[in-house]
C-alpha atoms as a PDB file:
ATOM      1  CA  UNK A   1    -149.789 102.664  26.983  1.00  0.00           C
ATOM      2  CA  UNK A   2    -150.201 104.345  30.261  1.00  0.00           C
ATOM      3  CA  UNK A   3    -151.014 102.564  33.898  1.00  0.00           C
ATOM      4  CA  UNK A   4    -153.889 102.567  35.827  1.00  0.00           C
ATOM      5  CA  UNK A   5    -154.252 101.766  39.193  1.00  0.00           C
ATOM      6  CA  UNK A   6    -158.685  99.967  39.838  1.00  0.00           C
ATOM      7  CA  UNK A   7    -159.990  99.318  43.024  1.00  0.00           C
ATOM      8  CA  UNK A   8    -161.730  95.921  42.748  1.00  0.00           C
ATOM      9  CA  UNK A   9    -164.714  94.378  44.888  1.00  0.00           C
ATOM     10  CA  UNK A  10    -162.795  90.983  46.363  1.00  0.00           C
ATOM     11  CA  UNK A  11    -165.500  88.925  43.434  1.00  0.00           C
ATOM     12  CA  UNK A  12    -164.732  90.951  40.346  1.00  0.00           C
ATOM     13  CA  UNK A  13    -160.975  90.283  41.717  1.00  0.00           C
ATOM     14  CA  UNK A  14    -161.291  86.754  42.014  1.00  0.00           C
ATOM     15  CA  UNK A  15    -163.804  86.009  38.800  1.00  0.00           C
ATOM     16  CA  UNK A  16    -160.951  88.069  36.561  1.00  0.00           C
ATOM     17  CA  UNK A  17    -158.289  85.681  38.157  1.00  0.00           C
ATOM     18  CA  UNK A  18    -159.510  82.698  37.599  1.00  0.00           C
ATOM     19  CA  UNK A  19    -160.349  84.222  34.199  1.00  0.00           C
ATOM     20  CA  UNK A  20    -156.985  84.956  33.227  1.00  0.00           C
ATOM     21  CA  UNK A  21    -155.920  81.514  34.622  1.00  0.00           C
ATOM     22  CA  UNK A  22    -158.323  79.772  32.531  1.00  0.00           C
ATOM     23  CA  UNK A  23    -157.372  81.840  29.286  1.00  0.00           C
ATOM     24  CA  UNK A  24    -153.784  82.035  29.592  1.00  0.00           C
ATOM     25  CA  UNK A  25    -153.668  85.968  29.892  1.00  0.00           C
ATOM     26  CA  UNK A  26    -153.159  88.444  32.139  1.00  0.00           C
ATOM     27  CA  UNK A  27    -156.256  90.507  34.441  1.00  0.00           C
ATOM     28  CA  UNK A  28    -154.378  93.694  32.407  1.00  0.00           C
ATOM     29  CA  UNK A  29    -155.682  91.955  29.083  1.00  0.00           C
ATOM     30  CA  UNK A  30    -158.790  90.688  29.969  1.00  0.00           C
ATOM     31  CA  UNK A  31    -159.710  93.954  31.603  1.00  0.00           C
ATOM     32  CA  UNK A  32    -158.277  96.121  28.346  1.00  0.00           C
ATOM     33  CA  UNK A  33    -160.380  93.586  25.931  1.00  0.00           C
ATOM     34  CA  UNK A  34    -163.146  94.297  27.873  1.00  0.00           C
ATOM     35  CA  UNK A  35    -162.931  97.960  28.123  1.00  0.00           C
ATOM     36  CA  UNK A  36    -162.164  98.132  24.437  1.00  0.00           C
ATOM     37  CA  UNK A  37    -165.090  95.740  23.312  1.00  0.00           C
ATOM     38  CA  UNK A  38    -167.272  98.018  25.526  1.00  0.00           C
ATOM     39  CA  UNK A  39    -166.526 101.484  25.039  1.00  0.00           C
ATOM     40  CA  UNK A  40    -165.002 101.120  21.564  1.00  0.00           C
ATOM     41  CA  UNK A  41    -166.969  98.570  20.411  1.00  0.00           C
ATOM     42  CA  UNK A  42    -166.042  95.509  19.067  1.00  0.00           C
ATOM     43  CA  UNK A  43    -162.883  95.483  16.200  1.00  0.00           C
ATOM     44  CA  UNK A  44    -164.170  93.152  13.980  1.00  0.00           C
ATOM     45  CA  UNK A  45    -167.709  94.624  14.169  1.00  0.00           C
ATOM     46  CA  UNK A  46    -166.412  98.288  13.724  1.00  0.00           C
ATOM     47  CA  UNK A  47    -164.635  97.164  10.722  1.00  0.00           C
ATOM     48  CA  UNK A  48    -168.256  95.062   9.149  1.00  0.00           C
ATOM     49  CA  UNK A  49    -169.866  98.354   9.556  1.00  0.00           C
ATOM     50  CA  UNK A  50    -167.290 100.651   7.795  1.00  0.00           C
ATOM     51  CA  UNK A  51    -166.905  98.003   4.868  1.00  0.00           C
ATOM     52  CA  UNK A  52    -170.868  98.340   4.963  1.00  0.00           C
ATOM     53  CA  UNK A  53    -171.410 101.678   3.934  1.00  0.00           C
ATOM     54  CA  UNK A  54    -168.554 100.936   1.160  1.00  0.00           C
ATOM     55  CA  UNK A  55    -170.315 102.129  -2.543  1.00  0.00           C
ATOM     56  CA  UNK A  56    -173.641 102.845  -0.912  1.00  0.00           C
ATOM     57  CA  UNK A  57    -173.893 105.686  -3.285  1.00  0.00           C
ATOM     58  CA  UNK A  58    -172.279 104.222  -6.107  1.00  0.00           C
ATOM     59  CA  UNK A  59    -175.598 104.179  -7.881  1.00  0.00           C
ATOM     60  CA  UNK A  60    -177.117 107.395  -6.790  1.00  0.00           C
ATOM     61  CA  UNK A  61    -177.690 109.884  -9.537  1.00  0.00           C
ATOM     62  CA  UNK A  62    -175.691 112.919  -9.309  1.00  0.00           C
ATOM     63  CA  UNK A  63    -172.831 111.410  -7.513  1.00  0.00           C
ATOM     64  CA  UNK A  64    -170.985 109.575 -10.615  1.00  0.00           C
ATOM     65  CA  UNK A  65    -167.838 111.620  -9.818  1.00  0.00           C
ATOM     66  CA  UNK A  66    -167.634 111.334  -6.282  1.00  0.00           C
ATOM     67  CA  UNK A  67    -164.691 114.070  -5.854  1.00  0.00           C
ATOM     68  CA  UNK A  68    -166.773 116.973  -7.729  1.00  0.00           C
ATOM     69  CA  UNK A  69    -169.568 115.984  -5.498  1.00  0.00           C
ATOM     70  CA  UNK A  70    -167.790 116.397  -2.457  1.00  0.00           C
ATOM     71  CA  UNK A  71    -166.575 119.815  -3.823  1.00  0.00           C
ATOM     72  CA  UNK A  72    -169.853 120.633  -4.200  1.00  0.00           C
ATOM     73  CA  UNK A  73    -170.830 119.480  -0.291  1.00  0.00           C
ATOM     74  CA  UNK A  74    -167.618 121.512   1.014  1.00  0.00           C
ATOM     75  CA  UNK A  75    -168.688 125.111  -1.631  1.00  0.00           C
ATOM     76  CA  UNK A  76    -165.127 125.800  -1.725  1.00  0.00           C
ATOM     77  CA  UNK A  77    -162.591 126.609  -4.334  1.00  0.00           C
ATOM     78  CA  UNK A  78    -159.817 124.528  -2.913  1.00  0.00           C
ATOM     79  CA  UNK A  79    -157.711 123.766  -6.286  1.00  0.00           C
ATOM     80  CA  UNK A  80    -158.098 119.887  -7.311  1.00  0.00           C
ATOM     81  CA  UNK A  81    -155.498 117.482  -5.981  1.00  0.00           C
ATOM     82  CA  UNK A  82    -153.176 116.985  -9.431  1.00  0.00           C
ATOM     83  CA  UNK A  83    -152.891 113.131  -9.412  1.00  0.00           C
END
C-alpha cells in the first residue's frame, strides 16, 4: 500500500467525515472503496461477469476439446502440457 497525500475542497472534506463517522471507518477507506468501485469496478460485479462467460462455448461445435482448440487459435507447436 503506498500513501497519498489529496487536496480536498472544505465540503468533500467535511461530507467524507461525517461519512466515516457515520460508518465506523476511516476517510482512507471510504475514499479507497470509492476509488476501487470506480475505476476498478465493483468486486462482486467483476466477479458476476467472469462467472458469466463460464461454458459459453461449451456447446459450440468445433470446440469439444477446448485445449486443441486453443492450440489451434495460438498456430504453434508448443508440446502439450503432460498432466
Amino acid at each position: 500500500m503506498r500513501r497519498m497525500q489529496l487536496y480536498l475542497e472544505d465540503d468533500l472534506s467535511a461530507a467524507l467525515n461525517a461519512r466515516a463517522l457515520l460508518e465506523g471507518v476511516t476517510v482512507s477507506e471510504l475514499v479507497r472503496v470509492a476509488l476501487r468501485d470506480r475505476f476498478m469496478g465493483n468486486l462482486d460485479e467483476r466477479r458476476a461477469a467472469v462467472l458469466g462467460i463460464v461454458g459459453l462455448w461449451k456447446d459450440r461445435p468445433g470446440v469439444e476439446d477446448g485445449d486443441a482448440f486453443i492450440r489451434s487459435l495460438r498456430g504453434d507447436d508448443r508440446p502439450a502440457d503432460p498432466a
